[in-house]
Protein backbone atom coordinates (compact mmCIF):
# COMPACT_ATOMS: atom_id res chain seq x y z
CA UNK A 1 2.42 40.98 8.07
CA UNK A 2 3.23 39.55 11.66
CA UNK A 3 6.15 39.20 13.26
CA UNK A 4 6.76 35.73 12.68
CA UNK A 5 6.34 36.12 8.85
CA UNK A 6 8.93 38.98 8.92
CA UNK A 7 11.17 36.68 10.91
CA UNK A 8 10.54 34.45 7.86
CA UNK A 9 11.35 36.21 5.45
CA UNK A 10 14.77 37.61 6.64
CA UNK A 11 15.96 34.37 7.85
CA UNK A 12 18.11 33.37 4.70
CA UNK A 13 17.52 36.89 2.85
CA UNK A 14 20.46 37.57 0.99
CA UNK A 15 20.94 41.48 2.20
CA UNK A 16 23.20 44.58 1.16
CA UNK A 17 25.28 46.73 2.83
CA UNK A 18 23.15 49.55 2.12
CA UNK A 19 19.61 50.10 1.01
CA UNK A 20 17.81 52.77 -0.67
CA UNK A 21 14.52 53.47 1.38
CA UNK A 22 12.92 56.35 -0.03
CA UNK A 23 14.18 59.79 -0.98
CA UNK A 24 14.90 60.76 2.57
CA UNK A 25 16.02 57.73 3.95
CA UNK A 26 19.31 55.09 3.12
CA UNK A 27 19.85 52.02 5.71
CA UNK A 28 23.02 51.56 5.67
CA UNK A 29 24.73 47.88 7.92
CA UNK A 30 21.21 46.10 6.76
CA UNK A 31 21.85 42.96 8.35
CA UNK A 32 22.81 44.65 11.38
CA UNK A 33 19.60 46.91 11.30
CA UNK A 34 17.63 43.75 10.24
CA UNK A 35 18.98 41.73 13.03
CA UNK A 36 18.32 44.78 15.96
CA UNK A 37 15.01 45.38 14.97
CA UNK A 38 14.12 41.67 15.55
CA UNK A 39 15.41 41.59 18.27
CA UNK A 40 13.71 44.89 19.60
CA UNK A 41 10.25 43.67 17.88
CA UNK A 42 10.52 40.38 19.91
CA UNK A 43 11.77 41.81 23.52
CA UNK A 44 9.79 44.68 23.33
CA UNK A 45 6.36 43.85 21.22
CA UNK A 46 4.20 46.92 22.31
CA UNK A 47 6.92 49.20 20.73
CA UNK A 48 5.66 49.15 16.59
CA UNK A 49 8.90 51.07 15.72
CA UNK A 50 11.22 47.91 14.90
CA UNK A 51 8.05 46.17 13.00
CA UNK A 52 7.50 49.26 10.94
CA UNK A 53 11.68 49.18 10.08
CA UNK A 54 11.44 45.99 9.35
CA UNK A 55 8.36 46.73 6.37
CA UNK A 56 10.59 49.49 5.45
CA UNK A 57 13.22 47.51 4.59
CA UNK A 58 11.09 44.21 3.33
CA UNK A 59 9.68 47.27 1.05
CA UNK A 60 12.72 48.41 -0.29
CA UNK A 61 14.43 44.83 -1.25
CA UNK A 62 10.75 43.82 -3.07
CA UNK A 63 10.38 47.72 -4.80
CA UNK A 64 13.60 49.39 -4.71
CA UNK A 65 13.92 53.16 -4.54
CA UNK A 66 14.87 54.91 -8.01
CA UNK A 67 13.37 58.13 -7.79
CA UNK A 68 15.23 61.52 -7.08
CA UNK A 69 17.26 62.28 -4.55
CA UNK A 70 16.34 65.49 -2.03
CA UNK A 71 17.53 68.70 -4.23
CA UNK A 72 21.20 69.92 -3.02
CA UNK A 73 22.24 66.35 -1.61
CA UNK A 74 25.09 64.87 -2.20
CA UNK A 75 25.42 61.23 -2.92
């Protein structure tokens, strides 16, 4: 996906507060994160970091995470 599709499909994404990225991993202030990563994909577009964020959380809202969480974690 490029850049401008992400852009795209954030634009009017309705997003949570938190989000549920794999076992390991919860976003939590979404729109914040969203809206940081843009604009660290488009001021800095050599650094793949905010991109791959972004597929993280593009992942998450399409395929939520509802497997296990990591063994002696607490919720």
């Amino acid at each position: 996906m490029t850049e401008q599709e992400l852009i795209t499909y954030f634009e009017n994404k309705e997003l949570p507060e938190t989000l549920r990225i794999d076992r390991a991993t919860t976003q939590n202030e979404v729109k914040e994160a969203v809206t940081r990563n843009i604009e660290t994909m488009l001021s800095n577009p050599k650094v793949t970091g905010a991109k791959h964020r972004l597929t993280q959380i593009k992942n998450a809202l399409e395929t939520p995470y509802d497997g296990p969480e990591i063994p002696g974690r607490q919720s």
